[in-house]
C-alpha atoms as a PDB file:
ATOM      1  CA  UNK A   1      -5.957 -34.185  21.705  1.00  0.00           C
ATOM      2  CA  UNK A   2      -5.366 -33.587  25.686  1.00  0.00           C
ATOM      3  CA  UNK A   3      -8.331 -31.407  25.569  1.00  0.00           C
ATOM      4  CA  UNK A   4     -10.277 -33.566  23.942  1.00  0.00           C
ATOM      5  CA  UNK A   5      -9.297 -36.933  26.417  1.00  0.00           C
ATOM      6  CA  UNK A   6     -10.244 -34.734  29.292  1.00  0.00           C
ATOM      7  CA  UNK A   7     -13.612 -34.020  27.845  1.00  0.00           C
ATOM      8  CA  UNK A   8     -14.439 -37.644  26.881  1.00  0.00           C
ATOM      9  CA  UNK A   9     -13.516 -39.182  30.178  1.00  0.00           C
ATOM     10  CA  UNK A  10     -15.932 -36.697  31.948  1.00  0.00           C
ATOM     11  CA  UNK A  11     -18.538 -37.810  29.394  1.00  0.00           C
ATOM     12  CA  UNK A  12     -17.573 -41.677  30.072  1.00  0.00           C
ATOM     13  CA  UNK A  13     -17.876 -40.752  33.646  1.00  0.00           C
ATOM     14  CA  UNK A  14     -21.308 -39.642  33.427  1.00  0.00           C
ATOM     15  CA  UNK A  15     -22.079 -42.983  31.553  1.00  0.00           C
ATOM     16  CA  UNK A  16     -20.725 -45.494  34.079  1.00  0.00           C
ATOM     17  CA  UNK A  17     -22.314 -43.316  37.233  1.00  0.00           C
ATOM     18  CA  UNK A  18     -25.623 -43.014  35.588  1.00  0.00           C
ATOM     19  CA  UNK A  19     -25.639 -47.013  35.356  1.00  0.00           C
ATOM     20  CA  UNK A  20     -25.217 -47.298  38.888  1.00  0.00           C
ATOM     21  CA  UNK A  21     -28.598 -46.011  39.355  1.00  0.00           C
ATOM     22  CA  UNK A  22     -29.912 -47.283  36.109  1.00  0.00           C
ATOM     23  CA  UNK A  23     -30.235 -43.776  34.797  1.00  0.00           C
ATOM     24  CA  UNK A  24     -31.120 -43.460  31.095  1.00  0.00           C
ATOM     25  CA  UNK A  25     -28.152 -41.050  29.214  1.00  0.00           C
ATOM     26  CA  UNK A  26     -27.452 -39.637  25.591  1.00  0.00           C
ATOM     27  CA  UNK A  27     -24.093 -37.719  25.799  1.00  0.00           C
ATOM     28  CA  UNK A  28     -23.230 -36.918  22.445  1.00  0.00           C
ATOM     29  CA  UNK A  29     -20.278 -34.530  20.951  1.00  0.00           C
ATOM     30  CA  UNK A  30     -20.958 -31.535  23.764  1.00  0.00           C
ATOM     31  CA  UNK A  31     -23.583 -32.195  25.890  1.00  0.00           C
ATOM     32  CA  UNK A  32     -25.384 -35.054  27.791  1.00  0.00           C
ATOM     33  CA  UNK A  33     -29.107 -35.487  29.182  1.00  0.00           C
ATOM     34  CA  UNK A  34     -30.610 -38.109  31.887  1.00  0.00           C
ATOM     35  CA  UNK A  35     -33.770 -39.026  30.535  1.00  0.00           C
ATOM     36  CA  UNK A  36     -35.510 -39.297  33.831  1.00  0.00           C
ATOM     37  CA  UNK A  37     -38.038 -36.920  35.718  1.00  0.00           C
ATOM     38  CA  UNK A  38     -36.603 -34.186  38.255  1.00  0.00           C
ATOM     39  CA  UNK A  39     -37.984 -36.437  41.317  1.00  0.00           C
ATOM     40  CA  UNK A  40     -35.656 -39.411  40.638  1.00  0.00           C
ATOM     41  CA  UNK A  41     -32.676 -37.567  41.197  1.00  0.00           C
ATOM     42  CA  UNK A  42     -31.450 -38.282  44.961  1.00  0.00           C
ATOM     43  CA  UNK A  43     -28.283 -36.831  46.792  1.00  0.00           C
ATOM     44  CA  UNK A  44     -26.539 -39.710  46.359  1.00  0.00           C
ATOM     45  CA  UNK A  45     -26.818 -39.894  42.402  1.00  0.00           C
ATOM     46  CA  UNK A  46     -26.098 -36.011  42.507  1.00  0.00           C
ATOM     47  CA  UNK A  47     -23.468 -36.516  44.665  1.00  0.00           C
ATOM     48  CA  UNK A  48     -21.697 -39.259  42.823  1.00  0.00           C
ATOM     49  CA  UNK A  49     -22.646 -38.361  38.965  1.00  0.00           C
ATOM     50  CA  UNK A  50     -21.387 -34.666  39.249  1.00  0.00           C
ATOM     51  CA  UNK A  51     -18.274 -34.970  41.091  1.00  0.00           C
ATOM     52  CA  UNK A  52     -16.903 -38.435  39.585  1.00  0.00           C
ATOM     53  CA  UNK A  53     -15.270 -36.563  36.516  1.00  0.00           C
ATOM     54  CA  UNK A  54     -14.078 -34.157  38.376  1.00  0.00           C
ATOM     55  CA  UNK A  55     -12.189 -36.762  40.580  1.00  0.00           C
ATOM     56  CA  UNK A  56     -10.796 -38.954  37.718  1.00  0.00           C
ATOM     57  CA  UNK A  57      -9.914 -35.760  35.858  1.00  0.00           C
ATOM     58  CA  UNK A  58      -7.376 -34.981  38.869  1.00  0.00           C
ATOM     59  CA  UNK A  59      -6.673 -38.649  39.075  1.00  0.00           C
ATOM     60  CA  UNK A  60      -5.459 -38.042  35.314  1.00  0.00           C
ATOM     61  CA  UNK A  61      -4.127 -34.343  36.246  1.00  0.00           C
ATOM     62  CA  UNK A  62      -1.382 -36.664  38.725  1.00  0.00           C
ATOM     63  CA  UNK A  63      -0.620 -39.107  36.858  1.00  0.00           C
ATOM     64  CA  UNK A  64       0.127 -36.857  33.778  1.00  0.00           C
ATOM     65  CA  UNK A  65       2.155 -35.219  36.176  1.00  0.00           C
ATOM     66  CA  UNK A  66       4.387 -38.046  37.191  1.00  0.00           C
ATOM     67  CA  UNK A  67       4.271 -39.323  33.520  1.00  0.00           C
ATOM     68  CA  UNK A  68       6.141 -35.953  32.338  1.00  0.00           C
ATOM     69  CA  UNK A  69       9.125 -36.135  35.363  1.00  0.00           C
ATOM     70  CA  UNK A  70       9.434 -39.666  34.552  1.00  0.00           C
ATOM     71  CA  UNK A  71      10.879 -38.525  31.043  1.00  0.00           C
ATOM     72  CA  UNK A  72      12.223 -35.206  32.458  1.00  0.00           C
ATOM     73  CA  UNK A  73      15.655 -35.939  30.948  1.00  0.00           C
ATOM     74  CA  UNK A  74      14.494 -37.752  27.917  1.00  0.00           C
ATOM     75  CA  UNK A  75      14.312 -35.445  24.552  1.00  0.00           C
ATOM     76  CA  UNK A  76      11.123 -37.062  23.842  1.00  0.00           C
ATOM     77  CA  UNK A  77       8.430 -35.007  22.409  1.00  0.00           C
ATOM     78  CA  UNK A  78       5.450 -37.304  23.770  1.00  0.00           C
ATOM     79  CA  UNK A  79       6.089 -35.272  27.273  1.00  0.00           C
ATOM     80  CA  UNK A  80       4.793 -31.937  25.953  1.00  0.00           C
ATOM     81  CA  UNK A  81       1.004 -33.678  25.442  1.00  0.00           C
ATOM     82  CA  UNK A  82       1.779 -34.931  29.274  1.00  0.00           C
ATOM     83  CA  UNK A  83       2.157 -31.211  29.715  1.00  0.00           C
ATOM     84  CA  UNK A  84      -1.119 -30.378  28.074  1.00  0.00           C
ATOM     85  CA  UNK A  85      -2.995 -32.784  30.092  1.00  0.00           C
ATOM     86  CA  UNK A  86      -1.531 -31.139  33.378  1.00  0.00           C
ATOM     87  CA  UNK A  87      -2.319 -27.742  32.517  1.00  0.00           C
ATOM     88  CA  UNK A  88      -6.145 -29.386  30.887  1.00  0.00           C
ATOM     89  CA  UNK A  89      -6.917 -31.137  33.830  1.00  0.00           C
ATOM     90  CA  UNK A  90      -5.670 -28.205  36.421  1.00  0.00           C
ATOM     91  CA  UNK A  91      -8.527 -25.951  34.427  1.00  0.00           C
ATOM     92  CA  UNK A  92     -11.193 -28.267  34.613  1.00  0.00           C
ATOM     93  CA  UNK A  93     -10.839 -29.355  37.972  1.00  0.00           C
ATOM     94  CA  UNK A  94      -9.347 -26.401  39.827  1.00  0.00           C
ATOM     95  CA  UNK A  95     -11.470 -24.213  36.859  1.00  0.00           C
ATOM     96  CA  UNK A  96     -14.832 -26.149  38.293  1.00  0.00           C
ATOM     97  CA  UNK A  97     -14.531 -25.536  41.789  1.00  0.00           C
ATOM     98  CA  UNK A  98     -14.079 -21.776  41.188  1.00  0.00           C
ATOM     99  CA  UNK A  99     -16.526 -21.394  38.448  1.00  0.00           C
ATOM    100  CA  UNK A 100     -18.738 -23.952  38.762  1.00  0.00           C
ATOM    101  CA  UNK A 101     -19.147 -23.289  42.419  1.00  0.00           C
ATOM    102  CA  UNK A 102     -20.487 -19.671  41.640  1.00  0.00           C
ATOM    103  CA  UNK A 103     -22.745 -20.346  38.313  1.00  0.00           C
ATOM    104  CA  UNK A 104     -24.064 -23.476  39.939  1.00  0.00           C
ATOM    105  CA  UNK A 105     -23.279 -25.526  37.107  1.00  0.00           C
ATOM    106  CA  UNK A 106     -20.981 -28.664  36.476  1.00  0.00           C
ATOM    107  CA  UNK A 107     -19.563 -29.578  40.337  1.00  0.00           C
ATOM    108  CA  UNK A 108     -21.860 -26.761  41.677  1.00  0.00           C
ATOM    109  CA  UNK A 109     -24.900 -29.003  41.055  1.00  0.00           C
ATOM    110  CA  UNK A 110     -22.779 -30.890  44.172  1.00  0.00           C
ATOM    111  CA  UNK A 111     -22.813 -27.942  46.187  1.00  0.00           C
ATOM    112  CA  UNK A 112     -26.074 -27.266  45.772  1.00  0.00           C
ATOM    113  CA  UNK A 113     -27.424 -30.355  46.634  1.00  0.00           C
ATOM    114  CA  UNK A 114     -25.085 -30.286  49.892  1.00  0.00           C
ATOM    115  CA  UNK A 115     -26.855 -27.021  51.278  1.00  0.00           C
ATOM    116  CA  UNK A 116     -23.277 -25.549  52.024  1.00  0.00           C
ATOM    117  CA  UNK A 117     -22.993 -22.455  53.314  1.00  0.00           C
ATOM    118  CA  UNK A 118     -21.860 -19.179  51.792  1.00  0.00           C
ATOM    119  CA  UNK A 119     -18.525 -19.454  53.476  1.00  0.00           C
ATOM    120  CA  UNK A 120     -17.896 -23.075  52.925  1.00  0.00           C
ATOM    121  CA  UNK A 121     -19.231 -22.236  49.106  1.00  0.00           C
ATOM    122  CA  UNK A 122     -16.293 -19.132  48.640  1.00  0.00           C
ATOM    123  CA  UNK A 123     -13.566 -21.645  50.739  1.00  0.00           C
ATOM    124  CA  UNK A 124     -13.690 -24.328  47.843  1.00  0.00           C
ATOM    125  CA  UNK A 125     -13.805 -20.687  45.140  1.00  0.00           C
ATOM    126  CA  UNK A 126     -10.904 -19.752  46.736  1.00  0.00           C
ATOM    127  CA  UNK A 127      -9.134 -23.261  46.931  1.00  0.00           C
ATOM    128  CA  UNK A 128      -9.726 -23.244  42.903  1.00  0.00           C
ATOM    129  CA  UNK A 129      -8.749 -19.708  42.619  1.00  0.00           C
ATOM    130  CA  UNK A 130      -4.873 -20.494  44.298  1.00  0.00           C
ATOM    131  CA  UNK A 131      -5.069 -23.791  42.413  1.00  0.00           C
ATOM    132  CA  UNK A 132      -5.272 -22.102  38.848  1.00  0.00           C
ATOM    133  CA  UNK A 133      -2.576 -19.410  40.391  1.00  0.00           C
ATOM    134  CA  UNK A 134      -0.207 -22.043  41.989  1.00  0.00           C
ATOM    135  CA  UNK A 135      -0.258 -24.531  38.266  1.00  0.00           C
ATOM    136  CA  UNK A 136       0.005 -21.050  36.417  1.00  0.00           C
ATOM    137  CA  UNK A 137       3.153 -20.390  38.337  1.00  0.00           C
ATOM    138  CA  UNK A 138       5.015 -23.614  38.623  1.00  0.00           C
ATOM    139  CA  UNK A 139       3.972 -24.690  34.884  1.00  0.00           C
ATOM    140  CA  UNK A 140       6.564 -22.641  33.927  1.00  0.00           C
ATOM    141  CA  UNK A 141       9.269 -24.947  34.966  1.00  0.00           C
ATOM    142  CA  UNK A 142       7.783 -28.131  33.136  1.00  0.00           C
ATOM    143  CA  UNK A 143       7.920 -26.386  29.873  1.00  0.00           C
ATOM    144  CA  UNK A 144      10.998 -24.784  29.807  1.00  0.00           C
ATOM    145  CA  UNK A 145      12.563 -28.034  30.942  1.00  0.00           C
ATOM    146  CA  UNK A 146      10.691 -29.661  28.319  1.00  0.00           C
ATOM    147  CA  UNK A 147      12.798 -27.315  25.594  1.00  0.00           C
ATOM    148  CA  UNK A 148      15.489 -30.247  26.102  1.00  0.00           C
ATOM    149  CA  UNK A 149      13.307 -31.698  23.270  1.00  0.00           C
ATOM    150  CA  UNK A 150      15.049 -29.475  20.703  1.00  0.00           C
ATOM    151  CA  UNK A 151      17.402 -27.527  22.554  1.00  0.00           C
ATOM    152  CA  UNK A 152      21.182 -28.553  24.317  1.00  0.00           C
ATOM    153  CA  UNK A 153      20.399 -25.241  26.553  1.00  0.00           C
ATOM    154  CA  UNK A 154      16.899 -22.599  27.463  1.00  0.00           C
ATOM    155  CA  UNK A 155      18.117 -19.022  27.823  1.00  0.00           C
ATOM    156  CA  UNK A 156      16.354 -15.843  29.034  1.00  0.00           C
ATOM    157  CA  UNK A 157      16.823 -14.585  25.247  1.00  0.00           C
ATOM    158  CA  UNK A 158      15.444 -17.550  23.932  1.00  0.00           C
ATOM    159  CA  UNK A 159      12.189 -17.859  26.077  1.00  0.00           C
ATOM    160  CA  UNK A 160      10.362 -15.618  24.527  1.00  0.00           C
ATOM    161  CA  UNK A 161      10.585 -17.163  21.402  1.00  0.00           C
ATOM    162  CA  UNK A 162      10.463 -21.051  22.837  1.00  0.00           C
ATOM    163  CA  UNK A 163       7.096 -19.825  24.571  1.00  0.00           C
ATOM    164  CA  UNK A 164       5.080 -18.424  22.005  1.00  0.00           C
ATOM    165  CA  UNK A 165       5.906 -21.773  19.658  1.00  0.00           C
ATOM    166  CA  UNK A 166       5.053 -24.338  22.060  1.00  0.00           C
ATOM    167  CA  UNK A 167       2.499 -22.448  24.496  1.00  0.00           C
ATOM    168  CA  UNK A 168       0.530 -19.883  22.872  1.00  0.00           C
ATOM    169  CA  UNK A 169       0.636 -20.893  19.771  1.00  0.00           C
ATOM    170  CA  UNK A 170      -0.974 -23.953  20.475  1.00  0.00           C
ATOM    171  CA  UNK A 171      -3.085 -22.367  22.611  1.00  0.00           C
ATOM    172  CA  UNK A 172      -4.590 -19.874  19.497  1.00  0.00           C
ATOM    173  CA  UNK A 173      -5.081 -22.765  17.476  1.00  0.00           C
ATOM    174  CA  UNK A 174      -6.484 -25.133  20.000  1.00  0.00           C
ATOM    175  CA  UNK A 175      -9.171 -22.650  21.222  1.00  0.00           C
ATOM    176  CA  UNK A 176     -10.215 -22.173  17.716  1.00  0.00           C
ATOM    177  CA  UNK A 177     -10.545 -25.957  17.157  1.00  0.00           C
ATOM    178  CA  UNK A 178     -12.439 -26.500  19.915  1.00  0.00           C
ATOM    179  CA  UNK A 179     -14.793 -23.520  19.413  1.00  0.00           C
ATOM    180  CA  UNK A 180     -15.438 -25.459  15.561  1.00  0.00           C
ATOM    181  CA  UNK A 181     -15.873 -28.899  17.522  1.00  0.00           C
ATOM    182  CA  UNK A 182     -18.359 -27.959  19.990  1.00  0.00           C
ATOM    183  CA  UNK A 183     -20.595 -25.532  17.805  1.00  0.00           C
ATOM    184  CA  UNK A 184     -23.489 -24.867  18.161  1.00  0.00           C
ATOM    185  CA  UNK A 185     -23.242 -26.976  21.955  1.00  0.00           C
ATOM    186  CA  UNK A 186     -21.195 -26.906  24.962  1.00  0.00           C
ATOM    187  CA  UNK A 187     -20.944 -26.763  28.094  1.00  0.00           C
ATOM    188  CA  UNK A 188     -20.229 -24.070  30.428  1.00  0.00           C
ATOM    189  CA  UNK A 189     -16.779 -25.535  30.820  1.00  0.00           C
ATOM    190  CA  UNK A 190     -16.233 -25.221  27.308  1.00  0.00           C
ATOM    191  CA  UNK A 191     -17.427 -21.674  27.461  1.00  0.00           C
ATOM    192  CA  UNK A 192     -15.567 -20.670  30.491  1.00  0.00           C
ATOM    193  CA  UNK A 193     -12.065 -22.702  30.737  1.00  0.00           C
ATOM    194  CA  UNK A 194     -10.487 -20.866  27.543  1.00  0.00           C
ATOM    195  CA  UNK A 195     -10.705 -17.593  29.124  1.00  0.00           C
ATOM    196  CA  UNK A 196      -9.488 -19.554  32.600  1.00  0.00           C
ATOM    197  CA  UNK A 197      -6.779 -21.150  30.692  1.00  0.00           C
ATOM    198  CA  UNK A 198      -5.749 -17.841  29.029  1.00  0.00           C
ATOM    199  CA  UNK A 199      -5.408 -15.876  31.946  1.00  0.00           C
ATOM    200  CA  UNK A 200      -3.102 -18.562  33.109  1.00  0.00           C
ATOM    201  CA  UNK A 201      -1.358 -18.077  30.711  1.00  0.00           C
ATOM    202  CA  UNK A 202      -0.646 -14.885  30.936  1.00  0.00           C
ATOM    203  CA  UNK A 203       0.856 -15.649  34.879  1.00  0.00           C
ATOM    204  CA  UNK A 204       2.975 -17.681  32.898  1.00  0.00           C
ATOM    205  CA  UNK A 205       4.622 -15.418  30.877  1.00  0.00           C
ATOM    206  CA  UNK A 206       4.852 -13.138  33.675  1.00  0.00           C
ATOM    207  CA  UNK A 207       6.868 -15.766  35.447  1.00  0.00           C
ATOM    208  CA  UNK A 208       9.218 -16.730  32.338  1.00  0.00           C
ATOM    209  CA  UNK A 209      10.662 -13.524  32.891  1.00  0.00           C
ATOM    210  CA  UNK A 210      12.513 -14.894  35.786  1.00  0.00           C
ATOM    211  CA  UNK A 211      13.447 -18.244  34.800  1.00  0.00           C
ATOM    212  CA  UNK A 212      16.870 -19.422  34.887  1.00  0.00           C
ATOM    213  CA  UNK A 213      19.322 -20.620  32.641  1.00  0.00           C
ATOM    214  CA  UNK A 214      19.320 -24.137  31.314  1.00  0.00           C
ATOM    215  CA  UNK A 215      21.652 -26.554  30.302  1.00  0.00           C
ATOM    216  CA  UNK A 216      20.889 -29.839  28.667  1.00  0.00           C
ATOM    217  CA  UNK A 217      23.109 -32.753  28.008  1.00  0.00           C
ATOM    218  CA  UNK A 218      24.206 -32.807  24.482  1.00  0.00           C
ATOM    219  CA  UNK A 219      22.618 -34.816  21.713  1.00  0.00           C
ATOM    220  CA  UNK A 220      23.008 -34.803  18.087  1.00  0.00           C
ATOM    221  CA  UNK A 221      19.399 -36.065  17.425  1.00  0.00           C
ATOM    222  CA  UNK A 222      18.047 -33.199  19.167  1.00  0.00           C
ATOM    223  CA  UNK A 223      16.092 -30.998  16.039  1.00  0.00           C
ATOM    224  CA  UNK A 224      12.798 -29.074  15.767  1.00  0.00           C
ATOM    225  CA  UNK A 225      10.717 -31.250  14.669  1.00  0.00           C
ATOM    226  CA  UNK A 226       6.561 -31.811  14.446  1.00  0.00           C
ATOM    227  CA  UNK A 227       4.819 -35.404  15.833  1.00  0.00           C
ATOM    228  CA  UNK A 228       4.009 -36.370  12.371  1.00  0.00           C
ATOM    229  CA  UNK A 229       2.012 -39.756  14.801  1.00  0.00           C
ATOM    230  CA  UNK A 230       0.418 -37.614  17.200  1.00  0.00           C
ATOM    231  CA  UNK A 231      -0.605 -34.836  14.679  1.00  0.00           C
ATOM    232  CA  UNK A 232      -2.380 -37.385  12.180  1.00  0.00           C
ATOM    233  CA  UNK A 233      -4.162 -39.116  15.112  1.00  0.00           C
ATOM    234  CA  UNK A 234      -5.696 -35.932  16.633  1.00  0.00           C
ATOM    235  CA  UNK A 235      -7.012 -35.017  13.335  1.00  0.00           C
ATOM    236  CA  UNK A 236      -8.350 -38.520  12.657  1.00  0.00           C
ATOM    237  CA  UNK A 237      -9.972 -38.567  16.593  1.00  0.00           C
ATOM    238  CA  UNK A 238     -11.177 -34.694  15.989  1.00  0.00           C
ATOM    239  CA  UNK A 239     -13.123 -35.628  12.880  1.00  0.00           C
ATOM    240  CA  UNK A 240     -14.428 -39.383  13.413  1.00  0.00           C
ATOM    241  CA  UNK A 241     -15.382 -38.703  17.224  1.00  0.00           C
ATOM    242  CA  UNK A 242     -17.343 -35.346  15.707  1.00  0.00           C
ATOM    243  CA  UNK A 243     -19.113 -37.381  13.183  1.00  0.00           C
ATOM    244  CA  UNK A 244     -19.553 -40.210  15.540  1.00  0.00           C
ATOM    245  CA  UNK A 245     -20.771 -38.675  18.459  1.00  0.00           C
ATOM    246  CA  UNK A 246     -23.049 -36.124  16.411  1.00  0.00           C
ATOM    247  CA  UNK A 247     -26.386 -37.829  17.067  1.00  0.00           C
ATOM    248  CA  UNK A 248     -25.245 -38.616  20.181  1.00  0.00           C
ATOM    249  CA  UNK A 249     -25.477 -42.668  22.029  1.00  0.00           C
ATOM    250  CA  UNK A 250     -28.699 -43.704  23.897  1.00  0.00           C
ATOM    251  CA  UNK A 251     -27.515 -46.070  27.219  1.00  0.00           C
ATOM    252  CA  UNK A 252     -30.894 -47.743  28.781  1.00  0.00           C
ATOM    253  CA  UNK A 253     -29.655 -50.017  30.923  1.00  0.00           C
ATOM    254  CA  UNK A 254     -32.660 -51.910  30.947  1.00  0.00           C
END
């Protein structure tokens, strides 16, 4: 579900820009297309079309971030899709800059269009690079505080086990599910950010193996237990926005 409100914000984002210059649009499940002749474009369309998800994705990125500390000490479950969104919106922003930046695609359609220069061009590589390193790193800390869902205390022994159920689990069975939703389409971001998001991953486990001890104030409600809600609205949104969005929506402005 995180992944999949990232995605459709960019794709709303392309919508509203592309009526600022009354630019004809179909975005449909995966992919969009400007029905318009390669002479319309200007700078300032590029400028603005390409690099407006980008900025409300981090926009979302910081808010998800203060939405998760805000119920830091709260055993609510909703915090661990505030954690998703975090570590989704670190890979497609910080992921863009790197990637898109050196295949030209996505935010490097910006770059382009800016004439930087080969320096400037591995500067904002780099700046994703230690972006993706420095979320990798400190993600750690969200999730093992986040164990305060189920747990009255995180332990070394317990890490490995806490990990695998609520990180790479879900991280399996989300690249899968994605890979179903955006055949036989998608964007490079799509093709790219699960290997991205993996190797973050793996810095992450790295770094659980210093982590310190936790303790958690004690609660009798505290169980493992699934979001029945959340669960039965992601598979409702992954199915009806598919079948909704297959044919893709025509906006003509005119």
């Amino acid at each position: 579900m995180a992944y999949l409100f990232i995605f459709y914000v960019n794709q709303m984002m392309f919508v509203l820009t592309a009526g600022m210059y009354d630019y004809p649009i179909t975005v449909d499940y995966a992919t969009f297309y400007f029905h318009i002749e390669p002479y319309e474009w200007t700078h300032d369309a590029v400028f603005l079309i390409f690099s407006a998800g980008y900025v409300a994705t981090l926009i979302i990125g910081v808010l998800s971030i203060l939405g998760f500390y805000s119920l830091l000490a709260d055993p609510i479950p909703v915090k661990i899709f505030f954690f998703w969104l975090i570590i989704h919106s670190a890979t497609y922003f910080f992921g863009g800059l790197l990637l898109g930046n050196l295949l030209t695609q996505g935010i490097g359609h910006v770059f382009n269009w800016m004439y930087l220069q080969d320096t400037a061009k591995l500067l904002l590589a780099l700046v994703g690079f230690f972006g993706l390193l420095t979320m990798a790193v400190f993600a750690f800390s969200m999730i093992a505080t986040s164990s305060n869902v189920y747990f009255t205390r995180f332990t070394e022994k317990m890490a490995p086990f806490f990990l695998t159920a609520q990180v790479f689990v879900p991280y399996l069975i989300g690249s899968v599910m994605v890979y179903l939703y955006f055949v036989p389409k998608s964007f490079f971001h799509e093709r790219y950010s699960w290997i991205v998001l993996g190797v973050m991953l793996i810095i992450f486990y790295m770094r659980s193996r210093f982590g310190d001890e936790l303790m958690f104030d004690d609660d009798d409600n505290r169980r493992i237990r699934p979001m029945r809600g959340l669960i039965i609205f992601t598979l409702l949104f992954y199915l009806g926005s598919r079948l909704i969005m297959h044919n893709g929506i025509y906006f003509g402005w005119n």
